[in-house]
Protein backbone atom coordinates (compact mmCIF):
# COMPACT_ATOMS: atom_id res chain seq x y z
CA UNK A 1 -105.71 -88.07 99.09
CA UNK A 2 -105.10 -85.01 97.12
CA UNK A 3 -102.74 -82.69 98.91
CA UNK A 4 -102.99 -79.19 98.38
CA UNK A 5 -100.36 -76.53 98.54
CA UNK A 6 -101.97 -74.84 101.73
CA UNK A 7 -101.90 -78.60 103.60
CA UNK A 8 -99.32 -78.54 105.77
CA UNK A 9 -98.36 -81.98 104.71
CA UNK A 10 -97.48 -80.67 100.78
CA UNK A 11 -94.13 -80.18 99.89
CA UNK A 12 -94.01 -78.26 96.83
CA UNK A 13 -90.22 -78.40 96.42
CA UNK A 14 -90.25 -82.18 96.31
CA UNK A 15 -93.33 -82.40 93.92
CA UNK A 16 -91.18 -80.21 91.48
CA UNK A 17 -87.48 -82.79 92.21
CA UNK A 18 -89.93 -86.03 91.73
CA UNK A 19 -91.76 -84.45 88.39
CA UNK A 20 -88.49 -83.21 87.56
CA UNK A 21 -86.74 -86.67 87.82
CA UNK A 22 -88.65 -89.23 86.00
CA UNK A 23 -87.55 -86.99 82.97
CA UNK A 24 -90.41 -88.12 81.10
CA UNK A 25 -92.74 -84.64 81.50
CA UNK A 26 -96.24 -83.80 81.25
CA UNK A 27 -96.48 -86.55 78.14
CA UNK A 28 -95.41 -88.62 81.47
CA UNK A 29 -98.06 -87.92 83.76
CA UNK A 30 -100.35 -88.80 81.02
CA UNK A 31 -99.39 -92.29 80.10
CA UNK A 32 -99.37 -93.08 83.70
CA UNK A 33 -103.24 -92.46 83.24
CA UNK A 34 -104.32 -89.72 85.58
CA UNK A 35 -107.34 -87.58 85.97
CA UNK A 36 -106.20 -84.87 87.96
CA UNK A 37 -103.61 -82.40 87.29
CA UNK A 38 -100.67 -82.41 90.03
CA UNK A 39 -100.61 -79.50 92.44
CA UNK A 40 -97.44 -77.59 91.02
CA UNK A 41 -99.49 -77.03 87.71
CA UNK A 42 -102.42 -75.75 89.25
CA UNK A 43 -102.66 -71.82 88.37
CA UNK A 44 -105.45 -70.35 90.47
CA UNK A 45 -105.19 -67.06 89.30
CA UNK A 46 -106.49 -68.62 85.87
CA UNK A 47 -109.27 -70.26 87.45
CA UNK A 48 -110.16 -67.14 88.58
CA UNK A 49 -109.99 -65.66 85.54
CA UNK A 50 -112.00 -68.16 83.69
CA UNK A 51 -115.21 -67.78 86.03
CA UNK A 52 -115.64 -63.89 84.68
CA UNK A 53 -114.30 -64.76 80.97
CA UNK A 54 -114.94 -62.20 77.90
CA UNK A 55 -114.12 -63.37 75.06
CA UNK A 56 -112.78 -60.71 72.50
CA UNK A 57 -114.04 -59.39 69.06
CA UNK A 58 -110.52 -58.51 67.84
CA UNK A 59 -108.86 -60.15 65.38
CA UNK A 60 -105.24 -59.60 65.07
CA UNK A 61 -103.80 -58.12 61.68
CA UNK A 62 -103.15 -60.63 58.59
CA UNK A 63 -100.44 -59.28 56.35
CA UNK A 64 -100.13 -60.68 52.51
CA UNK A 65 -96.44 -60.62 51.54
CA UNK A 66 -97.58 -62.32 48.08
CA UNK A 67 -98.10 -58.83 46.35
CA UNK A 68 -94.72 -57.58 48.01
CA UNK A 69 -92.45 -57.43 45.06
CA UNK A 70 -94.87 -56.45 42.37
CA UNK A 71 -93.99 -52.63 42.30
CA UNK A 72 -93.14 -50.01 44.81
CA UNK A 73 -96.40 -48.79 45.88
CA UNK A 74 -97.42 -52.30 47.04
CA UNK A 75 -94.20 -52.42 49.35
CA UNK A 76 -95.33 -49.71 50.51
CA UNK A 77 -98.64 -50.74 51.04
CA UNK A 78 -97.50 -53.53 53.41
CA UNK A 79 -94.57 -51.77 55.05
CA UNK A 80 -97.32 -49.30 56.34
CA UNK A 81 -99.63 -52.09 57.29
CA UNK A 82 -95.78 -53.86 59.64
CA UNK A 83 -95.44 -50.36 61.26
CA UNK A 84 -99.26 -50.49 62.16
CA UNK A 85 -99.40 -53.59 63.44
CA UNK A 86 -95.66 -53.39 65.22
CA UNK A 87 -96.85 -50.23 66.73
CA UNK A 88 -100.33 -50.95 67.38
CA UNK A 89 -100.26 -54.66 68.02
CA UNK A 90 -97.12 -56.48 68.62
CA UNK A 91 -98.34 -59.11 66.45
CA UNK A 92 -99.42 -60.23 62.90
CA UNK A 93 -100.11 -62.51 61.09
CA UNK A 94 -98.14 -63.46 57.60
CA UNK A 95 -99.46 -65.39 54.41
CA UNK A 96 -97.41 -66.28 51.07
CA UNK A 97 -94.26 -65.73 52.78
CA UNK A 98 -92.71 -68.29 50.79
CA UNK A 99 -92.14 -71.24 52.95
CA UNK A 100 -94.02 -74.35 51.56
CA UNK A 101 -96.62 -75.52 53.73
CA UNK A 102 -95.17 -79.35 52.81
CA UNK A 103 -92.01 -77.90 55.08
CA UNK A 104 -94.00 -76.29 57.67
CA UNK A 105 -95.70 -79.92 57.82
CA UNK A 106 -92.73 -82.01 57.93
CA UNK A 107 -91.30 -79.68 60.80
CA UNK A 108 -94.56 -80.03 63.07
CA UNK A 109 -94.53 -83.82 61.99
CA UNK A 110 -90.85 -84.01 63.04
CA UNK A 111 -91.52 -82.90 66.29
CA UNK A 112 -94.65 -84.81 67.19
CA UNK A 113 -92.28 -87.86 66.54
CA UNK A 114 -89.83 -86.47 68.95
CA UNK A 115 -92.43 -86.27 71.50
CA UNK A 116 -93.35 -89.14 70.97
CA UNK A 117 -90.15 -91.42 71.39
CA UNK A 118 -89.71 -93.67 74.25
CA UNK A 119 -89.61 -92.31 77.40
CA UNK A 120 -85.92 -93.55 77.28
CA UNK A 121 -84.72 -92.61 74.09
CA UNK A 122 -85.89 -88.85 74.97
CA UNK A 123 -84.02 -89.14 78.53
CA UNK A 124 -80.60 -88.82 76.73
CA UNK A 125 -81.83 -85.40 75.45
CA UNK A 126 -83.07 -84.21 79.06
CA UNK A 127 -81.20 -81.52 80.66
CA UNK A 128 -81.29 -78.36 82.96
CA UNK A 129 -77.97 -77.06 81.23
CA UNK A 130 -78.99 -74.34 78.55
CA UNK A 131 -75.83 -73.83 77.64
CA UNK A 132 -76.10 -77.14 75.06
CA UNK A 133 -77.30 -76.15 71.90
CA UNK A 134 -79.61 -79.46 72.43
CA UNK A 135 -82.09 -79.68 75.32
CA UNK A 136 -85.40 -81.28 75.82
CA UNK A 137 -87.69 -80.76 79.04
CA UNK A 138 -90.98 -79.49 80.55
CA UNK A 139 -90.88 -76.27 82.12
CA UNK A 140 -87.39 -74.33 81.06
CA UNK A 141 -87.71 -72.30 84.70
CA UNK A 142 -89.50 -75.03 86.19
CA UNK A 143 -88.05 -74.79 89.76
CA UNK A 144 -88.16 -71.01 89.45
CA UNK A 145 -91.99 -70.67 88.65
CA UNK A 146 -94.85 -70.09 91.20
CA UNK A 147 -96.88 -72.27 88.50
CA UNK A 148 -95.68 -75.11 86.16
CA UNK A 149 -97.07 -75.31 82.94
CA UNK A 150 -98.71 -78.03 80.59
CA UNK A 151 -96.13 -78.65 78.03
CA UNK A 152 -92.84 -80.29 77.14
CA UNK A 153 -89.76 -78.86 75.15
CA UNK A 154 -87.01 -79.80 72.57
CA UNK A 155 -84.82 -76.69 72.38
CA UNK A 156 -82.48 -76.07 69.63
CA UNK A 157 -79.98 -73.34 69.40
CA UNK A 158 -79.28 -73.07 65.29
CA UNK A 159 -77.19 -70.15 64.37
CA UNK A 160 -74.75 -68.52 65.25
CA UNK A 161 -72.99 -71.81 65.69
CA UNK A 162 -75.40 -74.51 65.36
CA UNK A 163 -75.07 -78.26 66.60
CA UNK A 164 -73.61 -81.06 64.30
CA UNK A 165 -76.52 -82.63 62.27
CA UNK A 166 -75.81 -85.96 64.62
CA UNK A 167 -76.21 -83.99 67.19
CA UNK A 168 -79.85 -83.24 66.34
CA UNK A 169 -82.66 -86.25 67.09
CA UNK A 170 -83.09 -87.76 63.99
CA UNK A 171 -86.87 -87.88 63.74
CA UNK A 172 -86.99 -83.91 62.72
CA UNK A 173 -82.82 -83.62 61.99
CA UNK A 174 -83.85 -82.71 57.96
CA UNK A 175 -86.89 -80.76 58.77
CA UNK A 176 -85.63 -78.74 61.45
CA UNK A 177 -82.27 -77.77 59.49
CA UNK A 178 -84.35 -77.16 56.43
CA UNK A 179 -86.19 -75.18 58.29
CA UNK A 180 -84.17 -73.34 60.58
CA UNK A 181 -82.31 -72.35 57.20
CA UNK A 182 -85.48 -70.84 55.13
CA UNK A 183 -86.93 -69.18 58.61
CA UNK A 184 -83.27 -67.06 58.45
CA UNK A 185 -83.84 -65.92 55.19
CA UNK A 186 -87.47 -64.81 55.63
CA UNK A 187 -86.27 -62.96 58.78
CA UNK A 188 -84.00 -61.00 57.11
CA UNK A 189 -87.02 -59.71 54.62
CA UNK A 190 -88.53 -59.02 57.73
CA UNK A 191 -85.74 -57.29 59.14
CA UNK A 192 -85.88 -55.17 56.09
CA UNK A 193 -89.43 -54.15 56.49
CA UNK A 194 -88.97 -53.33 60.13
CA UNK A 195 -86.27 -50.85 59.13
CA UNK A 196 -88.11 -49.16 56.34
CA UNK A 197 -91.40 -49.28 58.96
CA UNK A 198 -88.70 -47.23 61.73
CA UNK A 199 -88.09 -44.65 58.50
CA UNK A 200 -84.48 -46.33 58.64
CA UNK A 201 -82.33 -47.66 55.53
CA UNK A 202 -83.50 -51.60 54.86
CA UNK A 203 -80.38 -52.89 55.89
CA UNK A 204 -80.13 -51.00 59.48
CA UNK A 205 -81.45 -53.86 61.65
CA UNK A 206 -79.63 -56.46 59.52
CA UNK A 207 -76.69 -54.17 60.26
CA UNK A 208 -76.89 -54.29 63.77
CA UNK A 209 -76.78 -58.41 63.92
CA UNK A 210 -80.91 -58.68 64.87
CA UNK A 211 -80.92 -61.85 63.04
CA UNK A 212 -77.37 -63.28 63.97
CA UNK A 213 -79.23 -65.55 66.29
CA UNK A 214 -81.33 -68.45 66.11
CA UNK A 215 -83.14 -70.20 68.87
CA UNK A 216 -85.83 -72.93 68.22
CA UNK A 217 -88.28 -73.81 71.06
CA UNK A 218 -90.21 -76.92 69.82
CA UNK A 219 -93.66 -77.36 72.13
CA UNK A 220 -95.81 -80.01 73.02
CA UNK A 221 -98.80 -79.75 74.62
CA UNK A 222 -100.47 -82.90 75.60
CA UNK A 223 -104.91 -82.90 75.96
CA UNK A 224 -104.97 -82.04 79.28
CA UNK A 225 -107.75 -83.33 81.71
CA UNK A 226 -108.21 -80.31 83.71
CA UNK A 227 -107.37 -77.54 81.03
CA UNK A 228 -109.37 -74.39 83.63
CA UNK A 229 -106.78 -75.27 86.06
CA UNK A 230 -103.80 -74.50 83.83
CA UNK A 231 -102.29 -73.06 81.49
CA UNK A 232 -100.03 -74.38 78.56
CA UNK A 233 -97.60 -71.33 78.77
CA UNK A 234 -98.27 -68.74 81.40
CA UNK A 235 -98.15 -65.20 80.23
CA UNK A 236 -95.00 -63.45 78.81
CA UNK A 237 -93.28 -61.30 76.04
CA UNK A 238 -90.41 -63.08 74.00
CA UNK A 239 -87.02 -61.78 74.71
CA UNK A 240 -85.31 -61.53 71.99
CA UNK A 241 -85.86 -58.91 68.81
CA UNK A 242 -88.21 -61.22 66.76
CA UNK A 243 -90.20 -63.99 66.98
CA UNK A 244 -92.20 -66.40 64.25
CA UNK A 245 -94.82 -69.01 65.56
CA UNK A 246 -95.81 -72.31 63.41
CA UNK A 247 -98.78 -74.18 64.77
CA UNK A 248 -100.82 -76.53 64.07
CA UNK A 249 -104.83 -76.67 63.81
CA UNK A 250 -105.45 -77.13 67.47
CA UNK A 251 -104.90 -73.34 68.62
CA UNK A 252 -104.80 -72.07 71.99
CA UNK A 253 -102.31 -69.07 71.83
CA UNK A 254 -103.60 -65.82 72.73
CA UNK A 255 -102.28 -62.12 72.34
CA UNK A 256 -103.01 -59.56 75.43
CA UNK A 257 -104.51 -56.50 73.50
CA UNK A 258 -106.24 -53.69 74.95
CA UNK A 259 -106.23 -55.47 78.60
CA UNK A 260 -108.12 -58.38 76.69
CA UNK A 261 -107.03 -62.07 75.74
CA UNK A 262 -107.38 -62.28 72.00
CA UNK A 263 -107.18 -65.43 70.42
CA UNK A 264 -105.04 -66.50 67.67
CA UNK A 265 -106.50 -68.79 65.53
CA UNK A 266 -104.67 -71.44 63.26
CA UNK A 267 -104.47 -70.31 60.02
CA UNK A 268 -103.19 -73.12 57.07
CA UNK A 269 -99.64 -72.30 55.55
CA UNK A 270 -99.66 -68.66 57.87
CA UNK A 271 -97.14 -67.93 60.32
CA UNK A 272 -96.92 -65.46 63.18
CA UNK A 273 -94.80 -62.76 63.68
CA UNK A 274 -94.01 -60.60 67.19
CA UNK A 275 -91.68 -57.95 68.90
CA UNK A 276 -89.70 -59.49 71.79
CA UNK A 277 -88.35 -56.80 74.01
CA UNK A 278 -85.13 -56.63 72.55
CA UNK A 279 -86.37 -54.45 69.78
CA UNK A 280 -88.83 -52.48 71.68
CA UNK A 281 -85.69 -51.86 73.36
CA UNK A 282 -84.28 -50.27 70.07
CA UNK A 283 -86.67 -48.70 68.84
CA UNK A 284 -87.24 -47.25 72.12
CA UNK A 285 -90.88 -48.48 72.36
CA UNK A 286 -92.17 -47.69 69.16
CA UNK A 287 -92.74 -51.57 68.46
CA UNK A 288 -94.24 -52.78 71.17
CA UNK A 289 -93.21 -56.65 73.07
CA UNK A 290 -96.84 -57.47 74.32
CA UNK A 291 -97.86 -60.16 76.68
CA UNK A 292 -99.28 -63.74 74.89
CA UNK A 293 -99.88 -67.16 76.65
CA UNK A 294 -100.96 -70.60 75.35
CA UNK A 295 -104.05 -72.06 77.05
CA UNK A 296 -104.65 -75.92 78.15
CA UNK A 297 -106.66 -77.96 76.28
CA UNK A 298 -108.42 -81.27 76.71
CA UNK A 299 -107.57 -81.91 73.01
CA UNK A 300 -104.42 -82.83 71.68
CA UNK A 301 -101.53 -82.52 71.59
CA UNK A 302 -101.17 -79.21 70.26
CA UNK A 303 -97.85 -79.03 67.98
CA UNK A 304 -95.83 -75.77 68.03
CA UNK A 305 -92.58 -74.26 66.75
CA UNK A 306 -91.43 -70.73 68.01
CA UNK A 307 -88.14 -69.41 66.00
CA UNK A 308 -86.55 -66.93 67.99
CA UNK A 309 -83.86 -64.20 66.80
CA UNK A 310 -81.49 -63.61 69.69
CA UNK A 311 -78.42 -65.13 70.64
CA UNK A 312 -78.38 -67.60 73.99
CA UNK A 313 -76.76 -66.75 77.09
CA UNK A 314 -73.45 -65.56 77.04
CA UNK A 315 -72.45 -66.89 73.97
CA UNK A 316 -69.78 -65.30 72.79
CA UNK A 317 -66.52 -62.87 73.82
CA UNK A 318 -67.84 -60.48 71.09
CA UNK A 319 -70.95 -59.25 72.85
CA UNK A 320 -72.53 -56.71 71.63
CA UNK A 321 -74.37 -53.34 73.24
CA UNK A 322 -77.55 -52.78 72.16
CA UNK A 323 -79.47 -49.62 72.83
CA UNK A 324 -82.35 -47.49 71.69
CA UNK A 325 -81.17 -46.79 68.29
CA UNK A 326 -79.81 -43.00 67.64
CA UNK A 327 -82.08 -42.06 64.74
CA UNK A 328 -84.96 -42.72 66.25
CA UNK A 329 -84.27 -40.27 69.59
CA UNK A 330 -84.81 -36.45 69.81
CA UNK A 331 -85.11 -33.77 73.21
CA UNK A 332 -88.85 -34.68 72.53
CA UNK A 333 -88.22 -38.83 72.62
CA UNK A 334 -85.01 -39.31 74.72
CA UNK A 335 -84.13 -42.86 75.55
CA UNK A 336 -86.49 -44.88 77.26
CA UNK A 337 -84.15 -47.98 78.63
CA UNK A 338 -80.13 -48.19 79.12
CA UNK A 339 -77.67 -50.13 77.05
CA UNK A 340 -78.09 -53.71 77.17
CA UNK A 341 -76.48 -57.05 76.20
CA UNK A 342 -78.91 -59.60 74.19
CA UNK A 343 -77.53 -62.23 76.07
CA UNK A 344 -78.12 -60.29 79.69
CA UNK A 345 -81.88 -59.55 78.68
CA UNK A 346 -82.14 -63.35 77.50
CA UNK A 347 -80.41 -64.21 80.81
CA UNK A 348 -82.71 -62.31 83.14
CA UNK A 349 -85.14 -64.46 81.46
CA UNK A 350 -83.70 -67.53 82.27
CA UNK A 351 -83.57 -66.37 85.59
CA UNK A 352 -86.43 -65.09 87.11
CA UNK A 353 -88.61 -67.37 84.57
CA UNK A 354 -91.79 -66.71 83.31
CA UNK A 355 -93.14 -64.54 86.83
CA UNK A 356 -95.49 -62.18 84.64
CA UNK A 357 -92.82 -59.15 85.86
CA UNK A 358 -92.21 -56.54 82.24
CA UNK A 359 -88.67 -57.90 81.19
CA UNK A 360 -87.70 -55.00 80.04
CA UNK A 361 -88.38 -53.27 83.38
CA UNK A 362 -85.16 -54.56 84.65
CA UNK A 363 -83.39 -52.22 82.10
CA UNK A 364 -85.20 -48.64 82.05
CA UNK A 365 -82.88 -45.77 82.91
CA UNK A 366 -86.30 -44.14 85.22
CA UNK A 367 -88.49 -46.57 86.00
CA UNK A 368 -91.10 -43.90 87.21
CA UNK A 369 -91.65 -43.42 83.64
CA UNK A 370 -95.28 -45.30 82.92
CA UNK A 371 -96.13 -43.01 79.50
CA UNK A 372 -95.04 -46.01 77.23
């Protein structure tokens, strides 16, 4: 007998400790053969949703960085095509941004493998304590959330201080590091276009430490047999100042844009790019953290890897205060949102989990104010 979470007899809370314990996750469930998605995954407000569905005619913006150095009115060209898309969007896409595709492939290869370990060769990696820099499970605020979600994690926290290479599984140890190492140098040219986009110097965001911190979230999303009952990653903005999604031909994520779910189709050798709400924080909403989510799908798995520029949790003595940045305030534009840690906004995160409340509502100085 299916028990559901309005029978008296379900106990939600244990559900969650039994899932929670065989430490094997959603890849779990499905070796064990079943045909029905557990209750604690079951997201009725996405049923809901998918009985009146409209799909979308937008496509989000796909930005050429091949043409970038060839003279200054081509940098140009694509700096105002960032600030559109950062302003407009939240989101872009980016082709010939100089990270081979052979990489890219290695990297999503390297963490298929992971996945796919034995059940007890992955156990030594499972953990609730986010303070490692090495962490694999399903569901990072799984006993926080109203709705658990269809994936598995490895998280890796590489830079400021990154693990020791042993540390690191050794299925995607090379990949990852390789990785991890050319996705901080194509930040920083990203970092540099963001500035010029704000009207600032290149160097400004660099300046401030945006890209001091690297955290990797590795995803795997097994074919799930009820994928209208659930969703792969419920609905959220990314927390930190910028983000950069590899994936790999299955699709599934989708952008909220103009109150409508727009998907994001795969795209060979591209990667995407989005605002997390630290830096609509300091640029005081003029690039814009917008809501995406990751549907189900009864084909897979579906191989991601989100690179993440913020540092983790209180990492550090040497915090640093980050607020809406001076230049870009005036009596007309005041400051939208108070001084903040990175760490406390990454924090609240961890927190309160993925409960589809605006992070960055937590951290405006008049929260009456609904004009941005």
């Amino acid at each position: 007998m299916v028990l559901t979470k309005n029978d008296s007899k379900y106990d939600r809370k244990k559900e969650l400790e039994e899932f929670d314990d065989t430490k094997a996750g959603v890849k779990g469930l499905l070796e064990q053969g079943i045909q029905r998605i557990p209750q604690i995954f079951i997201n009725e407000q996405y049923q809901l949703e998918k009985k009146s569905n409209n799909r979308s005619k937008f496509n989000i913006p796909v930005i050429d960085l091949g043409c970038l150095n060839e003279d200054a009115a081509a940098r140009a060209r694509i700096i105002d095509r960032v600030k559109d898309a950062c302003q407009e969007w939240g989101f872009f896409q980016i082709e010939n941004h100089g990270i081979a595709s052979s990489l890219m492939n290695n990297v999503l290869d390297g963490v298929r493998k992971f996945h796919e370990l034995d059940a007890e060769v992955k156990k030594l990696y499972y953990s609730r304590d986010y303070t490692k820099k090495v962490v694999y499970n399903s569901n990072f605020d799984l006993h926080q959330t109203q709705r658990a979600n269809w994936r598995d994690t490895l998280y890796l926290l590489m830079a400021p201080d990154p693990p020791q290479p042993q540390e690191l599984p050794p299925v995607c140890r090379d990949a990852m590091m390789e990785y991890s190492n050319q996705i901080k140098k194509l930040g920083m040219l990203l970092f540099e276009l963001l500035s010029e986009a704000l009207g600032l110097k290149p160097n400004h965001l660099k300046d401030m430490d945006c890209g001091e911190g690297l955290f990797v979230t590795a995803h795997y999303y097994p074919a799930c047999p009820e994928p209208d009952s659930t969703l792969g990653l419920s609905e959220h903005t990314d927390s930190g100042f910028l983000s950069l999604l590899l994936q790999d031909e299955i699709g599934g994520l989708q952008v909220l844009h103009k109150d409508q779910w727009v998907d994001v189709p795969p795209s060979p050798g591209a990667l995407i790019v989005n605002i997390g709400d630290l830096m609509q924080l300091i640029t005081n909403a003029k690039f814009k953290s917008v809501y995406h989510r990751v549907l189900a799908n009864n084909v897979g798995p579906r191989i991601s890897v989100g690179v993440f520029f913020r540092m983790h949790l209180q990492q550090n003595s040497s915090s640093k205060l980050y607020g809406p940045i001076k230049e870009l305030l005036s009596e007309d534009d005041p400051p939208i949102y108070r001084e903040a840690m990175g760490e406390e906004i990454v924090t609240c995160r961890y927190t309160k989990g993925l409960d589809g409340t605006p992070l960055l509502s937590h951290f405006e100085l008049n929260a009456s104010r609904s004009d941005h």
